[in-house]
PDB file of N, CA and C in Angstrom:
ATOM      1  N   UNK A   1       0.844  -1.152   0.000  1.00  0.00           N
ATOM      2  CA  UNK A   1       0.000   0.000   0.000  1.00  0.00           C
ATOM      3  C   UNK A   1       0.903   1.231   0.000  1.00  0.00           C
ATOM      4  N   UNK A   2       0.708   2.396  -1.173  1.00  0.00           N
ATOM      5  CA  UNK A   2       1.227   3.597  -0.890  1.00  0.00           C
ATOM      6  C   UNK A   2       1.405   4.238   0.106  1.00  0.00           C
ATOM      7  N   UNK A   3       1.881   5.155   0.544  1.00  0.00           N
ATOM      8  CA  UNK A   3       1.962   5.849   2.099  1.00  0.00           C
ATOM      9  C   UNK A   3       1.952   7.287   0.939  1.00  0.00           C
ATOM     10  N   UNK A   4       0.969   8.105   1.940  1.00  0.00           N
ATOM     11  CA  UNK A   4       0.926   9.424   1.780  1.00  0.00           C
ATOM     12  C   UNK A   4       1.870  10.353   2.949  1.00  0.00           C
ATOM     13  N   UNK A   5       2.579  11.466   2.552  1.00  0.00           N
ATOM     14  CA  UNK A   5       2.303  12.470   3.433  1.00  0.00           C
ATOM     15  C   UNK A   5       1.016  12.735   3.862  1.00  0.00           C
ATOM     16  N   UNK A   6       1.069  12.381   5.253  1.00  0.00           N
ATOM     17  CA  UNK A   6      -0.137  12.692   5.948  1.00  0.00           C
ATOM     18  C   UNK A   6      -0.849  14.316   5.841  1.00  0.00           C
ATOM     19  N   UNK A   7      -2.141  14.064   5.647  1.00  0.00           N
ATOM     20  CA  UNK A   7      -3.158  15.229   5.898  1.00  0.00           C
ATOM     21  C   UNK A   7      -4.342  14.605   6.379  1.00  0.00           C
ATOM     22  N   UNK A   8      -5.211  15.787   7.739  1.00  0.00           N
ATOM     23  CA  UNK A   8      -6.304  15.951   8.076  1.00  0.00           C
ATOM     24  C   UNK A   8      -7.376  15.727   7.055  1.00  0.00           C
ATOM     25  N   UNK A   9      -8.332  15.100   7.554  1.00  0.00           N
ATOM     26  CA  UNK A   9      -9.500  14.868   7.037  1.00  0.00           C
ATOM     27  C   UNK A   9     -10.408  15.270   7.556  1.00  0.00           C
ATOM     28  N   UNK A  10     -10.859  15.959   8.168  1.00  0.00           N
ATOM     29  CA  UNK A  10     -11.771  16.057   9.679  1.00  0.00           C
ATOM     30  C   UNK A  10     -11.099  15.768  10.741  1.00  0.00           C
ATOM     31  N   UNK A  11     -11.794  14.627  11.232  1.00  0.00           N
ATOM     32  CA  UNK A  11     -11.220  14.381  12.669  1.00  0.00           C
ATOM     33  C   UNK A  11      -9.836  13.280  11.894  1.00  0.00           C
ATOM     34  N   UNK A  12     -10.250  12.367  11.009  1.00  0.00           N
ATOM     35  CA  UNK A  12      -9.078  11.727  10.704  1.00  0.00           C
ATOM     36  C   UNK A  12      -7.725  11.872   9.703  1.00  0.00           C
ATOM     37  N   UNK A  13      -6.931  11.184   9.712  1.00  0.00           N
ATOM     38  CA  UNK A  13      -5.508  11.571   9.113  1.00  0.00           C
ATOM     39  C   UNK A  13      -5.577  10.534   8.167  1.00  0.00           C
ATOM     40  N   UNK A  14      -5.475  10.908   7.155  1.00  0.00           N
ATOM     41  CA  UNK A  14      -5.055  10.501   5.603  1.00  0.00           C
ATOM     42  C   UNK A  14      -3.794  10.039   5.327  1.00  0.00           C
ATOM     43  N   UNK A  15      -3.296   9.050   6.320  1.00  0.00           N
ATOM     44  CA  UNK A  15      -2.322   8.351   5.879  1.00  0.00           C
ATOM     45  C   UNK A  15      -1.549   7.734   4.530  1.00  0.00           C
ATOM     46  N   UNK A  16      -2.346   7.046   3.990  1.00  0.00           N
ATOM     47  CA  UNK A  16      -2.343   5.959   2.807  1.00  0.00           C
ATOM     48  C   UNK A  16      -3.570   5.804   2.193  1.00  0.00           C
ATOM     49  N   UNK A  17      -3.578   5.147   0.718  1.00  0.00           N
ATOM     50  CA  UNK A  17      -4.472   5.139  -0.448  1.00  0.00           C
ATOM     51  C   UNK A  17      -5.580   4.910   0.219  1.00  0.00           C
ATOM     52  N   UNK A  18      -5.613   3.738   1.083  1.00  0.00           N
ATOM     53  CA  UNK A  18      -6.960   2.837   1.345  1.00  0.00           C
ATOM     54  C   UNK A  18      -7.966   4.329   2.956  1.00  0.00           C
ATOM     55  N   UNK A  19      -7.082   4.309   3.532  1.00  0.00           N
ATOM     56  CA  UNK A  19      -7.857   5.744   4.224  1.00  0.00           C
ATOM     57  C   UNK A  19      -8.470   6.865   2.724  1.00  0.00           C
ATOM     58  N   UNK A  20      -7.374   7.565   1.771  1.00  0.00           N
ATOM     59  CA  UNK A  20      -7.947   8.413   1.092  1.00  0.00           C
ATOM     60  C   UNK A  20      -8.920   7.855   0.603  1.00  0.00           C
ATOM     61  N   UNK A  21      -9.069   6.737   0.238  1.00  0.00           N
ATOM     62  CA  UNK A  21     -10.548   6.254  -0.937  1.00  0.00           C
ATOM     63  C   UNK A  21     -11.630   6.043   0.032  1.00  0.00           C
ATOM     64  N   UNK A  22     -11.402   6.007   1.331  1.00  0.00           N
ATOM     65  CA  UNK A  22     -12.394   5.983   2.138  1.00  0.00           C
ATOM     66  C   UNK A  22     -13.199   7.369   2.615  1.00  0.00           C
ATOM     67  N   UNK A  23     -12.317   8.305   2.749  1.00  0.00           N
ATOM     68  CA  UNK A  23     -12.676   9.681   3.115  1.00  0.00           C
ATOM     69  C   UNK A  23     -12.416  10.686   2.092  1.00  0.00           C
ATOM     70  N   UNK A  24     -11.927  10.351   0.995  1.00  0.00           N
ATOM     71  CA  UNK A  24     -11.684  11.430   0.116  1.00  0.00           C
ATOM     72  C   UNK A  24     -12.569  11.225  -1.164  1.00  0.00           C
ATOM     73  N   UNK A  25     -14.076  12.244  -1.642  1.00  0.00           N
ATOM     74  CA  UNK A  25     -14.436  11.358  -2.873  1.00  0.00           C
ATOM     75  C   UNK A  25     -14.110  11.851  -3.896  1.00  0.00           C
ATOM     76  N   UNK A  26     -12.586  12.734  -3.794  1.00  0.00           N
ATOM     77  CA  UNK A  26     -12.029  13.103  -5.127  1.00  0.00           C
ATOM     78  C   UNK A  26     -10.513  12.461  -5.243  1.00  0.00           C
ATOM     79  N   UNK A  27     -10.686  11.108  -4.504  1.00  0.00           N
ATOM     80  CA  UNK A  27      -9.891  10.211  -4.751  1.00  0.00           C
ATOM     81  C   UNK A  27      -9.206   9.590  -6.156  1.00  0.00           C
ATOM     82  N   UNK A  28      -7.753   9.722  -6.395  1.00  0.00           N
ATOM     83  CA  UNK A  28      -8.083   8.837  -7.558  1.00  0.00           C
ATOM     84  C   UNK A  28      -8.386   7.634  -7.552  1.00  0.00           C
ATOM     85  N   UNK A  29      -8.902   6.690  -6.446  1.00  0.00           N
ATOM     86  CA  UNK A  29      -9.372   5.561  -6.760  1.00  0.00           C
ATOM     87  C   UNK A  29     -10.933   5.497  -6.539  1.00  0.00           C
ATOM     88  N   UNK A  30     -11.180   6.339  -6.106  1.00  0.00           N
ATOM     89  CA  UNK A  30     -12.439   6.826  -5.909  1.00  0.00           C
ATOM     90  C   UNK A  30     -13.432   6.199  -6.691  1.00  0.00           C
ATOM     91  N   UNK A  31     -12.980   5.806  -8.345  1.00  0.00           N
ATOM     92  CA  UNK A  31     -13.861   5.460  -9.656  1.00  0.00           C
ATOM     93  C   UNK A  31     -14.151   3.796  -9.790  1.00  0.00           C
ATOM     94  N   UNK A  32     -13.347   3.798  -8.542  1.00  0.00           N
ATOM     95  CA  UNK A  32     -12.980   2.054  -8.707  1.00  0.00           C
ATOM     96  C   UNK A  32     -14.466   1.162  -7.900  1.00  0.00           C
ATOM     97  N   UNK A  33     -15.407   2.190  -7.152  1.00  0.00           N
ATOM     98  CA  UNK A  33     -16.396   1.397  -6.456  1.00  0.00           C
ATOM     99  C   UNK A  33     -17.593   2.289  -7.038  1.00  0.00           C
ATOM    100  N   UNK A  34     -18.395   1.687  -7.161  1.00  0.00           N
ATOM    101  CA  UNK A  34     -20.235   2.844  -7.618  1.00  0.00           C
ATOM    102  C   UNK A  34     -20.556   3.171  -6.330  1.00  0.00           C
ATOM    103  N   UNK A  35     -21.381   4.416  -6.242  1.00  0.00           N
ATOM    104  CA  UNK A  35     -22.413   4.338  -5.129  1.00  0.00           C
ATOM    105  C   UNK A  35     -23.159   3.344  -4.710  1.00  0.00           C
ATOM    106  N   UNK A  36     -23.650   3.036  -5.562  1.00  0.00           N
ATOM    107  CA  UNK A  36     -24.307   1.227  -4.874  1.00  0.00           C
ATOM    108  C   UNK A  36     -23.371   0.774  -4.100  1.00  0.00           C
ATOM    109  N   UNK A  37     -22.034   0.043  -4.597  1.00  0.00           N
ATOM    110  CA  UNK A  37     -20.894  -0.824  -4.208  1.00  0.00           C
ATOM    111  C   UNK A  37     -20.828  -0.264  -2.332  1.00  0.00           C
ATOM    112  N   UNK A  38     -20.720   0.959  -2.426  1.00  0.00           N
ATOM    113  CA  UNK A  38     -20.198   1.744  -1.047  1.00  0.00           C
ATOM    114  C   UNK A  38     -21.318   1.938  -0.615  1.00  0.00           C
ATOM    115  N   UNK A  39     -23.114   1.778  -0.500  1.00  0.00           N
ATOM    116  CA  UNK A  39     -23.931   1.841  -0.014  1.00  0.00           C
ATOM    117  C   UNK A  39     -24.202   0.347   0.531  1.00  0.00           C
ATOM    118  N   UNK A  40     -23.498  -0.326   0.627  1.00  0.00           N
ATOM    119  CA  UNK A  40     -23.716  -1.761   0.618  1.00  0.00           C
ATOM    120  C   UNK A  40     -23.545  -1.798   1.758  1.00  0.00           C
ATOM    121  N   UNK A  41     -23.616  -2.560   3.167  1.00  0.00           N
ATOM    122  CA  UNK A  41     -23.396  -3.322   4.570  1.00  0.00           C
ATOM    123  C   UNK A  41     -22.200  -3.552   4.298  1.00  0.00           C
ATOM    124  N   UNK A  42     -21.738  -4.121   3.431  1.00  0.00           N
ATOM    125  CA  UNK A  42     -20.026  -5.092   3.821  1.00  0.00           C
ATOM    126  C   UNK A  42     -19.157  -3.235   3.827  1.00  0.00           C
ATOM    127  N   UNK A  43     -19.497  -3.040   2.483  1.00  0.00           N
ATOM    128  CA  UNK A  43     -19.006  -1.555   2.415  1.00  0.00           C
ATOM    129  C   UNK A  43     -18.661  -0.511   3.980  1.00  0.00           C
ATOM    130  N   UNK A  44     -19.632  -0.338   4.291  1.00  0.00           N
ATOM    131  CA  UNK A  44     -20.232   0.190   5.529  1.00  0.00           C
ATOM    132  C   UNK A  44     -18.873  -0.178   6.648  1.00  0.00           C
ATOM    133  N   UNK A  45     -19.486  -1.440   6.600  1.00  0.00           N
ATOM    134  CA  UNK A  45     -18.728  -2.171   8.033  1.00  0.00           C
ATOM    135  C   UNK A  45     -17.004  -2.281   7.583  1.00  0.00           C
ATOM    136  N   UNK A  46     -16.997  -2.538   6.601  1.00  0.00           N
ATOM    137  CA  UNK A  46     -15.275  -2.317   6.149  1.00  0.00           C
ATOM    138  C   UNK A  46     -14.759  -1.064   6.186  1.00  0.00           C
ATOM    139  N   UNK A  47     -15.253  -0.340   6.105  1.00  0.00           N
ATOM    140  CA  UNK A  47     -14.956   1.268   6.257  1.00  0.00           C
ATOM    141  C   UNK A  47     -14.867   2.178   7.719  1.00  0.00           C
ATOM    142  N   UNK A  48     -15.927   1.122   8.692  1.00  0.00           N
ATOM    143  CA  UNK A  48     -15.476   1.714  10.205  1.00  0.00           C
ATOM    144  C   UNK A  48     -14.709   0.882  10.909  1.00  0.00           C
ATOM    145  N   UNK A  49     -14.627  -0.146  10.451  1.00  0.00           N
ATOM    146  CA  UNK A  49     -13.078  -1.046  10.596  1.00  0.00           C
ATOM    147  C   UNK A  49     -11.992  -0.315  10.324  1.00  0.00           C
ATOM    148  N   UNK A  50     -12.114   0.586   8.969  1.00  0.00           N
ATOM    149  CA  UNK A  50     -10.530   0.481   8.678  1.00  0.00           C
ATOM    150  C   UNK A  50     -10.520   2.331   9.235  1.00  0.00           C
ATOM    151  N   UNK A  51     -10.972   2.863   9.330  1.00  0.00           N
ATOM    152  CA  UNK A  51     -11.297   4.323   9.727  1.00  0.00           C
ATOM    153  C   UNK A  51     -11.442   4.165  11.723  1.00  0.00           C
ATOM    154  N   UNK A  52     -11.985   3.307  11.900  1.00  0.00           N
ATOM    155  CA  UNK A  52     -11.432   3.672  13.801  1.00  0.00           C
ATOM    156  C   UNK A  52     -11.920   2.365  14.463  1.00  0.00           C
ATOM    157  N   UNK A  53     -12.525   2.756  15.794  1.00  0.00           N
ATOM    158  CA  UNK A  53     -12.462   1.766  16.571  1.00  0.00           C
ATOM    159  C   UNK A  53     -10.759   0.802  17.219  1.00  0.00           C
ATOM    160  N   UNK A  54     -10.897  -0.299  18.046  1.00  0.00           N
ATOM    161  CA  UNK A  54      -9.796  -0.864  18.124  1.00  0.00           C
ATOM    162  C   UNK A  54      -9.113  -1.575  17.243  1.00  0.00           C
ATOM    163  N   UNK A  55      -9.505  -1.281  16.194  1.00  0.00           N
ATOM    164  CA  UNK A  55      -8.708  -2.261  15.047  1.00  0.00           C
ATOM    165  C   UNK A  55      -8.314  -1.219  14.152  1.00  0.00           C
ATOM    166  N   UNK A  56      -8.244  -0.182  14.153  1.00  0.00           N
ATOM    167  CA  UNK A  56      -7.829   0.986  13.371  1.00  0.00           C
ATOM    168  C   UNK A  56      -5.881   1.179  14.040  1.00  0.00           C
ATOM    169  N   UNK A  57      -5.274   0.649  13.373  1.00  0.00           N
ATOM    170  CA  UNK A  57      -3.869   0.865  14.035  1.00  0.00           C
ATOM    171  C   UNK A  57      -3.305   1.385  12.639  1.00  0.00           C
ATOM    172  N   UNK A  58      -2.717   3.075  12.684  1.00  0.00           N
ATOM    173  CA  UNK A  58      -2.418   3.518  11.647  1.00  0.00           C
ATOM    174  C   UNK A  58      -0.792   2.813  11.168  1.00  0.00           C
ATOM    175  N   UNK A  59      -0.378   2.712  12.137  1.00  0.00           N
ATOM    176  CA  UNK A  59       1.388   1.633  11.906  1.00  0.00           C
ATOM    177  C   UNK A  59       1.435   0.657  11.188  1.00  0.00           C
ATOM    178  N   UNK A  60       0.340  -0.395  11.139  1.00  0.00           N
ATOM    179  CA  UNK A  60      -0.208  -1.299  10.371  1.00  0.00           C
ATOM    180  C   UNK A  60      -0.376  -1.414   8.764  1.00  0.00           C
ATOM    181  N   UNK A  61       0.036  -1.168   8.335  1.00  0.00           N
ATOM    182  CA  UNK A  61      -0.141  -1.243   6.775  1.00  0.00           C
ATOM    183  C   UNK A  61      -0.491  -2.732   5.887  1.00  0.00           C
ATOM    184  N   UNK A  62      -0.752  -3.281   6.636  1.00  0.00           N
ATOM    185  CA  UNK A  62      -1.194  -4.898   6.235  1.00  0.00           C
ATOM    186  C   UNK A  62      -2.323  -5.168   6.128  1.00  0.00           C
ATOM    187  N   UNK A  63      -3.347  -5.198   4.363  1.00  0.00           N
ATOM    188  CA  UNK A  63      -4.548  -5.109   4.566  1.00  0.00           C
ATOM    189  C   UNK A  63      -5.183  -6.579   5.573  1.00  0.00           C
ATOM    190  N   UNK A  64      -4.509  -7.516   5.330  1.00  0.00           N
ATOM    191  CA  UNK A  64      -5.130  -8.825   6.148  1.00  0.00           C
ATOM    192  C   UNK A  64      -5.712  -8.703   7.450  1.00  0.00           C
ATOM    193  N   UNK A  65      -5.023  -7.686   7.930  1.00  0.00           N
ATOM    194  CA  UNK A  65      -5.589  -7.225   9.762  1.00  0.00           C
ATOM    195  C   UNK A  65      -7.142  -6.726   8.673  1.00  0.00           C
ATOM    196  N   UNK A  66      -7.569  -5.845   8.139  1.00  0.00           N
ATOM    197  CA  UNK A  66      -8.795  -5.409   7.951  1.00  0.00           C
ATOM    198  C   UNK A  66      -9.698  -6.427   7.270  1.00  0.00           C
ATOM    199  N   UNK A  67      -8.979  -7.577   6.719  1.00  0.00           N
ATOM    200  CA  UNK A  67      -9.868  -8.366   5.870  1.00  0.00           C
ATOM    201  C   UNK A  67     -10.428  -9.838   6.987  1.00  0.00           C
ATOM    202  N   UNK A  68      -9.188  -9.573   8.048  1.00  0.00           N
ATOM    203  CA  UNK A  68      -9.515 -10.628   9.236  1.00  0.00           C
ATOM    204  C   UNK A  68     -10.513 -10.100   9.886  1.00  0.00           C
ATOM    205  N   UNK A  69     -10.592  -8.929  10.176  1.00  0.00           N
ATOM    206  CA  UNK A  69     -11.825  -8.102  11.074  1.00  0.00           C
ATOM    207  C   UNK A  69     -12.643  -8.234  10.350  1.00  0.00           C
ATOM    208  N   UNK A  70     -12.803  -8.104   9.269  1.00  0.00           N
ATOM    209  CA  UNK A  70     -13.955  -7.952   8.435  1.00  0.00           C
ATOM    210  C   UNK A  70     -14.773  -9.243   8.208  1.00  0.00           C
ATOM    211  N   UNK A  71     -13.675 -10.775   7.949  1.00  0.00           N
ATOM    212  CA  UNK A  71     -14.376 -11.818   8.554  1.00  0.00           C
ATOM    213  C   UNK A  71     -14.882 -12.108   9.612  1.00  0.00           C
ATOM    214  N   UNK A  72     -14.332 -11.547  10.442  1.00  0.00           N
ATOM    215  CA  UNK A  72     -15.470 -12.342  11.811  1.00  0.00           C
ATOM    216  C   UNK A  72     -16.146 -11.300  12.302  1.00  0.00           C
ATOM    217  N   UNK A  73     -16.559 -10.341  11.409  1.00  0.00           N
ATOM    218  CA  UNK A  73     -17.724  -9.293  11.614  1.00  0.00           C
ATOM    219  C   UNK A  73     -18.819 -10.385  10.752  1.00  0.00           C
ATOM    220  N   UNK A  74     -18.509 -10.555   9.831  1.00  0.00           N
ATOM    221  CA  UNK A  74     -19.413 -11.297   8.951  1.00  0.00           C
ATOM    222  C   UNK A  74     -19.913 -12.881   9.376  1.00  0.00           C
ATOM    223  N   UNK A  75     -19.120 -13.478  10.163  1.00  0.00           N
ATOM    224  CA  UNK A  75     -18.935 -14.538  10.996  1.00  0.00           C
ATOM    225  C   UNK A  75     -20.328 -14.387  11.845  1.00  0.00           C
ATOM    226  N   UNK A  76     -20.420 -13.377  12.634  1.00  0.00           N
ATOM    227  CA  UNK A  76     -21.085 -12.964  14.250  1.00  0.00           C
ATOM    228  C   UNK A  76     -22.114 -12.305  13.116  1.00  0.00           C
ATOM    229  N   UNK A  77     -22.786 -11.414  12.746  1.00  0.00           N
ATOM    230  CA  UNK A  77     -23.440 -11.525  11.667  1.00  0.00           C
ATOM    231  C   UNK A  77     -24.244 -12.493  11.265  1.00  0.00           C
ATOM    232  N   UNK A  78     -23.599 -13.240  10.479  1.00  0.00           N
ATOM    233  CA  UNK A  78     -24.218 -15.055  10.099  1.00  0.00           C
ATOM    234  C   UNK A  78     -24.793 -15.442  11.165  1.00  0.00           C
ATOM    235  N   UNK A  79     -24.034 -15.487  12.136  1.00  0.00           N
ATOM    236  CA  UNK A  79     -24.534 -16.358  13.534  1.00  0.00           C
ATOM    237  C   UNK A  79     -25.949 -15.431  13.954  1.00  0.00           C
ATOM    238  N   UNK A  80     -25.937 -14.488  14.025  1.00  0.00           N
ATOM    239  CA  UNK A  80     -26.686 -13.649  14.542  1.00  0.00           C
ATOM    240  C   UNK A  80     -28.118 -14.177  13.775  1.00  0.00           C
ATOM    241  N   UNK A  81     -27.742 -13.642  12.825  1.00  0.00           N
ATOM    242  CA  UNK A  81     -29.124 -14.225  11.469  1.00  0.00           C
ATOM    243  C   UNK A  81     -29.578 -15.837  11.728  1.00  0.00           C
ATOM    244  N   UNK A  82     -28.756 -16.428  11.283  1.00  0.00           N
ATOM    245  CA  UNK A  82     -29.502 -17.814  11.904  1.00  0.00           C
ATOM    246  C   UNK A  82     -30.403 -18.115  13.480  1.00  0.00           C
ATOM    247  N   UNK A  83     -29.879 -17.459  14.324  1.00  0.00           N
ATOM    248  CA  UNK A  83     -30.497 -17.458  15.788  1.00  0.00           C
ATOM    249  C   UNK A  83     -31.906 -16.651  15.646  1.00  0.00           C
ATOM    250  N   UNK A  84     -31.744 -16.156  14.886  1.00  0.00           N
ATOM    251  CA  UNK A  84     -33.233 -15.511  14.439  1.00  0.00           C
ATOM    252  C   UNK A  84     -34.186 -16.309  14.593  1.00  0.00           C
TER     253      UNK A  84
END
């Protein structure tokens, strides 16, 4: 993953590509998801994963930490739905 010179976003810092395409929508990767794509739940929940909470570690540059969180969000989820 690229590393940016950091800049403010609001409250958050624009580290690297995958923060800018999240908070920036004049991203250049910006073109790479539709509004649908990013209105989606997985969308959603991958995006306050990788933007804060305890799994937001900006030192980290390894998408697998966000794609591991992101499985067993989807995991507990599933489970959730079936207990229904």
């Amino acid at each position: 993953m690229h590393t940016h010179t950091a800049h403010a976003h609001g409250p958050c810092q624009v580290t690297d590509n995958l923060r800018e395409l999240l908070l920036c929508e004049g991203s250049d990767n910006a073109q790479l998801y539709s509004e649908e794509e990013r209105s989606e739940l997985l969308w959603r929940c991958f995006e306050h994963v990788c933007l804060g909470g305890p799994c937001c570690q900006h030192e980290v540059c390894a998408l697998c930490v966000y794609v591991n969180a992101r499985t067993q969000v989807c995991v507990c989820v599933c489970a959730c739905v079936c207990c229904v």
